[in-house]
Structure formats: C-alpha cells, structure tokens
PDB file of N, CA and C in Angstrom:
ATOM      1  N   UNK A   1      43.165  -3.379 -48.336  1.00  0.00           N
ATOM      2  CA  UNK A   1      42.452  -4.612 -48.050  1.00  0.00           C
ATOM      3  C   UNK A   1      41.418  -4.376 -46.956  1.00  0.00           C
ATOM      4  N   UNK A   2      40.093  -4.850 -47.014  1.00  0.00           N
ATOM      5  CA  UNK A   2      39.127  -4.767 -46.360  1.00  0.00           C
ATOM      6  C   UNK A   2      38.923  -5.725 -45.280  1.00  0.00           C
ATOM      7  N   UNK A   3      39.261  -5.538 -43.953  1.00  0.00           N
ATOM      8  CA  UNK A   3      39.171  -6.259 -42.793  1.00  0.00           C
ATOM      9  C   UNK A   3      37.984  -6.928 -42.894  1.00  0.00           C
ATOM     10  N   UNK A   4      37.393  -8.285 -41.926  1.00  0.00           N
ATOM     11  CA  UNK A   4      36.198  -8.698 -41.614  1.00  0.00           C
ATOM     12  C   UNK A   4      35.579  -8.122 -40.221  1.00  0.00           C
ATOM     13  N   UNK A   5      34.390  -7.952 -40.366  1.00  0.00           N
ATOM     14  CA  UNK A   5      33.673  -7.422 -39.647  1.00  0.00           C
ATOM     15  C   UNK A   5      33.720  -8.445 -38.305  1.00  0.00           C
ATOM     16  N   UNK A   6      33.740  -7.904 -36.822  1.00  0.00           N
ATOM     17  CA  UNK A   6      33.501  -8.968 -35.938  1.00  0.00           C
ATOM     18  C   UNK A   6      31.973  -8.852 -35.678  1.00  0.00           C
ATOM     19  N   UNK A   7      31.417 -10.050 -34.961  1.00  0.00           N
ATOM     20  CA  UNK A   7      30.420  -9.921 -34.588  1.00  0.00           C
ATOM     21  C   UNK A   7      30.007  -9.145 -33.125  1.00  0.00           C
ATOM     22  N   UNK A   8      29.013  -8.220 -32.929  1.00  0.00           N
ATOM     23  CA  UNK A   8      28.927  -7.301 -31.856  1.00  0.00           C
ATOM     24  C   UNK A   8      27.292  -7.442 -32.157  1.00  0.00           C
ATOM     25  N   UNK A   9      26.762  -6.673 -30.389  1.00  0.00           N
ATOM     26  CA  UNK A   9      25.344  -5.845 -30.597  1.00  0.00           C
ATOM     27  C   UNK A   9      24.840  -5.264 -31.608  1.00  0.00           C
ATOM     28  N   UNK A  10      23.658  -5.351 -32.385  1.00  0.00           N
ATOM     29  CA  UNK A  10      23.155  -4.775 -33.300  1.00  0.00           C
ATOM     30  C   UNK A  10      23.874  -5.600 -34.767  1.00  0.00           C
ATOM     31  N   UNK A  11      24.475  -6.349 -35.088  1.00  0.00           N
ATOM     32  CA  UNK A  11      25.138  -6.880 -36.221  1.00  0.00           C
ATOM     33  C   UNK A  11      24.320  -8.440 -36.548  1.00  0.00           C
ATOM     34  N   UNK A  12      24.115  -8.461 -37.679  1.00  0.00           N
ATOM     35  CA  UNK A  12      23.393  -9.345 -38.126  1.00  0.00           C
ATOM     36  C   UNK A  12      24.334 -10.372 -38.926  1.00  0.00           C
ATOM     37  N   UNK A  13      23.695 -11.697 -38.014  1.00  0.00           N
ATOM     38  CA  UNK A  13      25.152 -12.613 -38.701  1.00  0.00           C
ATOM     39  C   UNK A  13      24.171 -13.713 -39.164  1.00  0.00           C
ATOM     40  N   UNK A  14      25.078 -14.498 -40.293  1.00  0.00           N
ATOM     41  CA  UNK A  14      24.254 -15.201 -40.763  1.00  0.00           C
ATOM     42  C   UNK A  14      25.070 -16.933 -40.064  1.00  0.00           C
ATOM     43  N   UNK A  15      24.522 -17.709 -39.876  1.00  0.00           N
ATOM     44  CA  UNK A  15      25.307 -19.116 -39.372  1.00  0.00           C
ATOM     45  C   UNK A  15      24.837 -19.745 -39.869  1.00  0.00           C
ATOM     46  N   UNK A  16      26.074 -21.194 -40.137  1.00  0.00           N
ATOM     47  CA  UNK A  16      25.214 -22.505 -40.282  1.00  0.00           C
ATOM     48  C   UNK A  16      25.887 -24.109 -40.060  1.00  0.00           C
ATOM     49  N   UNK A  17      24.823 -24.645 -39.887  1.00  0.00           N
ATOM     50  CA  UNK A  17      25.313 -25.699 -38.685  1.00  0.00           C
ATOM     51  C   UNK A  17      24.973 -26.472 -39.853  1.00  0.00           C
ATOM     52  N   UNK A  18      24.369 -28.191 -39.034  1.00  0.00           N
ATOM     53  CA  UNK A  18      24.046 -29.347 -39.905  1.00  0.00           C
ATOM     54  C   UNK A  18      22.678 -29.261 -40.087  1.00  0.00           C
ATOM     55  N   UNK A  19      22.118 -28.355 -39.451  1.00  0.00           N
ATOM     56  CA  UNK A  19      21.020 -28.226 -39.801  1.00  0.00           C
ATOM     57  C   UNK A  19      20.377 -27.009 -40.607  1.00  0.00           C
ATOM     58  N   UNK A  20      21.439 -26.428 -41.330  1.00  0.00           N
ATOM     59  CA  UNK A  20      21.121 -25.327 -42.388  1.00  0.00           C
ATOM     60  C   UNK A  20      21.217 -23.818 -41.841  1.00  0.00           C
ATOM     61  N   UNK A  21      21.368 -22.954 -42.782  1.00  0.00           N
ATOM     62  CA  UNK A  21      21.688 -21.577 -42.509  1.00  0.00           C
ATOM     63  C   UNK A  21      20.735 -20.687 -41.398  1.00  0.00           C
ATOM     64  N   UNK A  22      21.168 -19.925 -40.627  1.00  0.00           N
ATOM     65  CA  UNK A  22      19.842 -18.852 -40.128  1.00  0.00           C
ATOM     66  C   UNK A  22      21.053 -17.670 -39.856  1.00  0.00           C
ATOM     67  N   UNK A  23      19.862 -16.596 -40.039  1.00  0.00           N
ATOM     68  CA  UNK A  23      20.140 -15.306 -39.719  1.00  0.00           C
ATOM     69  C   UNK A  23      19.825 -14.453 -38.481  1.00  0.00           C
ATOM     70  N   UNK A  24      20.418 -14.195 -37.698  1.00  0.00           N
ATOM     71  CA  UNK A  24      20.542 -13.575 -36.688  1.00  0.00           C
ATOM     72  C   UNK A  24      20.429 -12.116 -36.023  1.00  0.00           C
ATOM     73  N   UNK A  25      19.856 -11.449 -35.685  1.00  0.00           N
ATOM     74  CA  UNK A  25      20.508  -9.866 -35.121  1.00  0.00           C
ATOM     75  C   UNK A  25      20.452 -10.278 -33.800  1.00  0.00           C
ATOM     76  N   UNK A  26      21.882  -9.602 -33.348  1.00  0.00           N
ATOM     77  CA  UNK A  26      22.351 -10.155 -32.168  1.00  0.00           C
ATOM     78  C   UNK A  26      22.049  -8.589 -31.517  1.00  0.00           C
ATOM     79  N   UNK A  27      21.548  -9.356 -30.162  1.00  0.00           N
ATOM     80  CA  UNK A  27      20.677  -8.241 -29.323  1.00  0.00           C
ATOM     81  C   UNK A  27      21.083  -8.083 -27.923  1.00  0.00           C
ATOM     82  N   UNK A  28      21.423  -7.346 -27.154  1.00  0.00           N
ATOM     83  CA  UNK A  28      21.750  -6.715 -25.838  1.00  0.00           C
ATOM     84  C   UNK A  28      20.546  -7.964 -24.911  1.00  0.00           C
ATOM     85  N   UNK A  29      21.149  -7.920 -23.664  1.00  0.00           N
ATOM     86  CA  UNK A  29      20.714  -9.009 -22.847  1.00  0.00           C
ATOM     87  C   UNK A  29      19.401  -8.103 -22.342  1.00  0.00           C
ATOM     88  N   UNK A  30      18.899  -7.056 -22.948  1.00  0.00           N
ATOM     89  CA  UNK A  30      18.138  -6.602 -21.788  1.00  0.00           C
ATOM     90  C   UNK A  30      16.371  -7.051 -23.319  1.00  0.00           C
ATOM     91  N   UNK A  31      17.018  -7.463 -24.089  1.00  0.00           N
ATOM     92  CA  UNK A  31      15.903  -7.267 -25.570  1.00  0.00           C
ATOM     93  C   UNK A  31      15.639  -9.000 -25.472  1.00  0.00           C
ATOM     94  N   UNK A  32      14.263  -9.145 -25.759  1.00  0.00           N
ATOM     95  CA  UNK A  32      14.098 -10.437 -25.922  1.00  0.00           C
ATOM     96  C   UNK A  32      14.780 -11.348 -27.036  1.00  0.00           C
ATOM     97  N   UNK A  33      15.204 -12.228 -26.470  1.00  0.00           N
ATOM     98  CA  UNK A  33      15.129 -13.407 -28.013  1.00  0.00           C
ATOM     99  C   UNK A  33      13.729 -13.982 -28.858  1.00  0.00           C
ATOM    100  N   UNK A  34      13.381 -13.577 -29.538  1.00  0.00           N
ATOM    101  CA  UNK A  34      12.608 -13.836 -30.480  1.00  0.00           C
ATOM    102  C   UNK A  34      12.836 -13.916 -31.973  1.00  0.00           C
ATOM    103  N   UNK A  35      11.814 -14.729 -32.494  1.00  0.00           N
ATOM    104  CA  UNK A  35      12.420 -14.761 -34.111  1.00  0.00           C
ATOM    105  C   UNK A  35      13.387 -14.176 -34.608  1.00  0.00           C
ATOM    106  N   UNK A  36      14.441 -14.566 -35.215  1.00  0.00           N
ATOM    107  CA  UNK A  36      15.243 -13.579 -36.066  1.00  0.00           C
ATOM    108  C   UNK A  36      16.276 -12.291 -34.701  1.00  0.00           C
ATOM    109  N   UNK A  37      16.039 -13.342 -33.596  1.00  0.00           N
ATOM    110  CA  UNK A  37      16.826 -11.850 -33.165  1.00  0.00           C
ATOM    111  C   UNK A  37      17.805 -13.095 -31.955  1.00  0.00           C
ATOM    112  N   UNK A  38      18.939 -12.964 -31.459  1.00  0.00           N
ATOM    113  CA  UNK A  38      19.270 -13.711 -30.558  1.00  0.00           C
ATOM    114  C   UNK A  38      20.086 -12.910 -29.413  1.00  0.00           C
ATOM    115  N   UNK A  39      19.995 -13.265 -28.124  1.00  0.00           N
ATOM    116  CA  UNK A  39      20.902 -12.432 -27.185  1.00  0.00           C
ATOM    117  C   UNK A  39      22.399 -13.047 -26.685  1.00  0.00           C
ATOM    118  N   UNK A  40      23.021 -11.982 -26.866  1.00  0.00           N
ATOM    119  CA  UNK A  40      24.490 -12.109 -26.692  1.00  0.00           C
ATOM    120  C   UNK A  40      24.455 -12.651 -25.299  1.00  0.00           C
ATOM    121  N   UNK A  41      23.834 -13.587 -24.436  1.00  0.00           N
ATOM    122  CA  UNK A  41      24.149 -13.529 -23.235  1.00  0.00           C
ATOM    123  C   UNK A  41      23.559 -15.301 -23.542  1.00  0.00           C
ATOM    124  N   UNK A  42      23.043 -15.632 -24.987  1.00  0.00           N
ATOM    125  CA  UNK A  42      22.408 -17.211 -24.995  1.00  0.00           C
ATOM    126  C   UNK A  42      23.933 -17.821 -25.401  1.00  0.00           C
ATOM    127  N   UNK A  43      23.887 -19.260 -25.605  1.00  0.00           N
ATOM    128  CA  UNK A  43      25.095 -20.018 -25.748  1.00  0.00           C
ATOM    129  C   UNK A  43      25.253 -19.535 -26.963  1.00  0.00           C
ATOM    130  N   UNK A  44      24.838 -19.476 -27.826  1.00  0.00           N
ATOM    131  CA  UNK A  44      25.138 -19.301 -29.605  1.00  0.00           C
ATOM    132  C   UNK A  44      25.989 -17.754 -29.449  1.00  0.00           C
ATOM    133  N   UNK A  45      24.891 -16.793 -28.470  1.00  0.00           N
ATOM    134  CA  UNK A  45      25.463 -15.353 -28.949  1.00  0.00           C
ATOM    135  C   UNK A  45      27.219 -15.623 -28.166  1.00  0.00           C
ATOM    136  N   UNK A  46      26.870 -15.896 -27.067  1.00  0.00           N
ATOM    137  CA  UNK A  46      28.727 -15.815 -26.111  1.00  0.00           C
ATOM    138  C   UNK A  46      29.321 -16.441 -27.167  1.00  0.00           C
ATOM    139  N   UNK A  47      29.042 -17.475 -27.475  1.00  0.00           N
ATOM    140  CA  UNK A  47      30.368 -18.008 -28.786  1.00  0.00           C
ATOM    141  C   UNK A  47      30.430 -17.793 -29.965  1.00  0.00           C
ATOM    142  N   UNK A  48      29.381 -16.484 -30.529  1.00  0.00           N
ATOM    143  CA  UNK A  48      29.960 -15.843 -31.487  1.00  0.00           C
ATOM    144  C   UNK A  48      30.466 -14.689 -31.542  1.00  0.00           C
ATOM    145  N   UNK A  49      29.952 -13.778 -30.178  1.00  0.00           N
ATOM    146  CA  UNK A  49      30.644 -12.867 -30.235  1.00  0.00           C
ATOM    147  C   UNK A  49      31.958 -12.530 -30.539  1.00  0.00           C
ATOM    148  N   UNK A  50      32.281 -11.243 -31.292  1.00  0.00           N
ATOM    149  CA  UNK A  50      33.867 -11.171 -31.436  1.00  0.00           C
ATOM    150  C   UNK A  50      34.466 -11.954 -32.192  1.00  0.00           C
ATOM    151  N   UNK A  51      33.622 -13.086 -33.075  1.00  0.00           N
ATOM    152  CA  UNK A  51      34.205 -13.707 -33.963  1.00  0.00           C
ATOM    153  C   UNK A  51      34.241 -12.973 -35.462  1.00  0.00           C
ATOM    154  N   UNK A  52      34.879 -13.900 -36.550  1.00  0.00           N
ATOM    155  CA  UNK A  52      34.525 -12.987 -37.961  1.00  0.00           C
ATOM    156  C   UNK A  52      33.933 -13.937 -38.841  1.00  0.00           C
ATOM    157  N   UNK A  53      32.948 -13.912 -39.762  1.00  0.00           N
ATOM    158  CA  UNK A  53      33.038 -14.851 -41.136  1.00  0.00           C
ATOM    159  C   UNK A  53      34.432 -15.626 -41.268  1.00  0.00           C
ATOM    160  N   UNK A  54      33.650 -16.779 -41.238  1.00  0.00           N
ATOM    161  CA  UNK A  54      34.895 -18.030 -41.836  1.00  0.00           C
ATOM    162  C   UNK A  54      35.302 -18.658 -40.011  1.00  0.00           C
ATOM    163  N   UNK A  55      34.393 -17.993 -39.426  1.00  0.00           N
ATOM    164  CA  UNK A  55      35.264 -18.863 -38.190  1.00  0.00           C
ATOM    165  C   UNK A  55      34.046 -19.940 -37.926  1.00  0.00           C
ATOM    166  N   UNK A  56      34.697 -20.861 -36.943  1.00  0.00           N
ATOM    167  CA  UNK A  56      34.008 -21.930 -36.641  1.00  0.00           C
ATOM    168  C   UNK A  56      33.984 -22.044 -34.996  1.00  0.00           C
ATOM    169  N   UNK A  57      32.872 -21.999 -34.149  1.00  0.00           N
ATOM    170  CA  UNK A  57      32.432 -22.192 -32.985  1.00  0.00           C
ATOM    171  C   UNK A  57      31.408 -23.755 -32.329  1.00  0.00           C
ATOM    172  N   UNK A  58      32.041 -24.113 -31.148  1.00  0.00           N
ATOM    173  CA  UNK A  58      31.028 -25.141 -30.963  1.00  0.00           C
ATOM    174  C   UNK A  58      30.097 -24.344 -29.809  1.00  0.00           C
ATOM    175  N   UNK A  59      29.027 -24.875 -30.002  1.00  0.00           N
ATOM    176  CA  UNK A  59      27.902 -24.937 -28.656  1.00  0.00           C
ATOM    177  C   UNK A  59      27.269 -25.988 -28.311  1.00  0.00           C
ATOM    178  N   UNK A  60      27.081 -26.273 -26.755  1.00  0.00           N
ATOM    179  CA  UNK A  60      26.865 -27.204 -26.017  1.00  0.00           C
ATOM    180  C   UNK A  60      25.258 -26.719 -26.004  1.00  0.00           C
ATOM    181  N   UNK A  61      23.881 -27.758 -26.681  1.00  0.00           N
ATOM    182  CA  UNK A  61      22.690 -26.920 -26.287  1.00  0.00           C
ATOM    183  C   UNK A  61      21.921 -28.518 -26.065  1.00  0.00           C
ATOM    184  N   UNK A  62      21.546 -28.462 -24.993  1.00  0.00           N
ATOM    185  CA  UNK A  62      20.353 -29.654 -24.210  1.00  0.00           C
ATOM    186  C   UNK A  62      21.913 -30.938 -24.687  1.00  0.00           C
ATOM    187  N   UNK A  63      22.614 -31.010 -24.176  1.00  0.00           N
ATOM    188  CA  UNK A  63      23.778 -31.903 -23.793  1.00  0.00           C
ATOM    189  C   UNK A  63      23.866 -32.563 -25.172  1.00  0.00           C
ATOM    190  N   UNK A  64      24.267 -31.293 -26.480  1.00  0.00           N
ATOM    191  CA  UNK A  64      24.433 -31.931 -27.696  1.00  0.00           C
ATOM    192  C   UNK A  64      25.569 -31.204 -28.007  1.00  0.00           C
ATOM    193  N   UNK A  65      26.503 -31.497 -28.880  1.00  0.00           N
ATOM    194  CA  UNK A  65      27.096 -30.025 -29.145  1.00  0.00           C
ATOM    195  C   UNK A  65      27.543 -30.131 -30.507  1.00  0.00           C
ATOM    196  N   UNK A  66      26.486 -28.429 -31.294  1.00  0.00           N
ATOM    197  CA  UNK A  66      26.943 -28.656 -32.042  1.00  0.00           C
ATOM    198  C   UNK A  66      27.993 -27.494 -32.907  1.00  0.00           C
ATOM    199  N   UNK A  67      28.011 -27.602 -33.663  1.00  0.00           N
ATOM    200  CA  UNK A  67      29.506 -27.001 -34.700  1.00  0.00           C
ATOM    201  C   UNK A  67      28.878 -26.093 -35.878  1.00  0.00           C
ATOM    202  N   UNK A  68      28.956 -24.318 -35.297  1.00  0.00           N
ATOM    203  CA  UNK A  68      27.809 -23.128 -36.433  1.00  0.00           C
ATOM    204  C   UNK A  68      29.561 -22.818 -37.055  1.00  0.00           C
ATOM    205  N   UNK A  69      29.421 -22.386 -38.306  1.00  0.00           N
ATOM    206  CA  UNK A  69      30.305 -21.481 -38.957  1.00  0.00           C
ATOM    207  C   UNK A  69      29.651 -20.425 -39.222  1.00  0.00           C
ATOM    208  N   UNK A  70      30.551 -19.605 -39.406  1.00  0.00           N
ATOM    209  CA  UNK A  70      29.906 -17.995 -39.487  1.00  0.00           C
ATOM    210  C   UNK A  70      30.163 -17.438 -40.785  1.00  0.00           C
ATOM    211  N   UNK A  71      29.055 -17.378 -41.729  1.00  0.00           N
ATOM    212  CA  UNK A  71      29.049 -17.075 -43.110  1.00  0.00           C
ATOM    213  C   UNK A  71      29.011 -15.750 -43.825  1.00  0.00           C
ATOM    214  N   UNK A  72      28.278 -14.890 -42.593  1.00  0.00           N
ATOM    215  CA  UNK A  72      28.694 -13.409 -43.211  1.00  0.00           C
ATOM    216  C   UNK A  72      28.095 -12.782 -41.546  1.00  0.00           C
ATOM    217  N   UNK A  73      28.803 -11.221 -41.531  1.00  0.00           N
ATOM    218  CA  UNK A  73      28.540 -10.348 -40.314  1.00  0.00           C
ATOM    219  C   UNK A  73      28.247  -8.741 -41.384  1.00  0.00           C
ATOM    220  N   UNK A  74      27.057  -8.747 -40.918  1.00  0.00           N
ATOM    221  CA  UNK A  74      26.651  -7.424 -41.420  1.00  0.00           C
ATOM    222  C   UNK A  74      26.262  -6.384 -40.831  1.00  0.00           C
ATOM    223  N   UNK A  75      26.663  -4.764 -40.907  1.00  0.00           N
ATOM    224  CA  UNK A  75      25.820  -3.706 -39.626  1.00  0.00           C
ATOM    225  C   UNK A  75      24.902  -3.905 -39.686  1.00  0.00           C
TER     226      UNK A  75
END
C-alpha cells in the first residue's frame, strides 16, 4: 500500500477552499511568494505543512477564517 505524501519544501500541493482550487509550490522562507509559489512561513504554508491529501486546515487571513482541503501533494 502506497502511503500519502506529506506536504514539505519544494512539493506542490494543490488546495481548495470556497473559493475554488489553486496550486501551490511551497517555498523556503528565504524565496519570494509570488504567483504559483507560496512560503512555508505565510498562514496557508504553516498550516499545511506536514499535512497529507484529504486533510482539512483552517486559516485565519485579514480576520476571516477560512477552511482549504488538501487535494493532492506532488514532488
């Protein structure tokens, strides 16, 4: 049986909230956040890190909070 991948540096995860899917490469705090790339050190990356597909995380962003599931983690 094939374990799920956690989410780490360099792993591209896909999420999605109420406001629809996005894809991610999660990036070392020293690399900008820009398009398509997010840093493990923003609210989204700390609460996905170390998670797997199928889990569910909240984040608190501009005093809203909302609720990403994690749909796939890829190298």
């Amino acid at each position: 049986m094939r374990t799920k991948m956690q989410v780490d540096v360099g792993c591209k995860v896909e999420i999605e909230s109420s406001r629809g899917k996005r894809m991610y490469t999660i990036v070392n705090e020293l690399e900008n956040s820009v398009e398509g790339k997010i840093s493990k050190l923003s609210p989204i990356g700390q609460a996905i890190l170390g998670k797997k597909a199928g889990d569910k995380v909240q984040v608190n962003i501009n005093s809203t909070l909302i609720e990403y599931r994690i749909v796939n983690v890829e190298n």
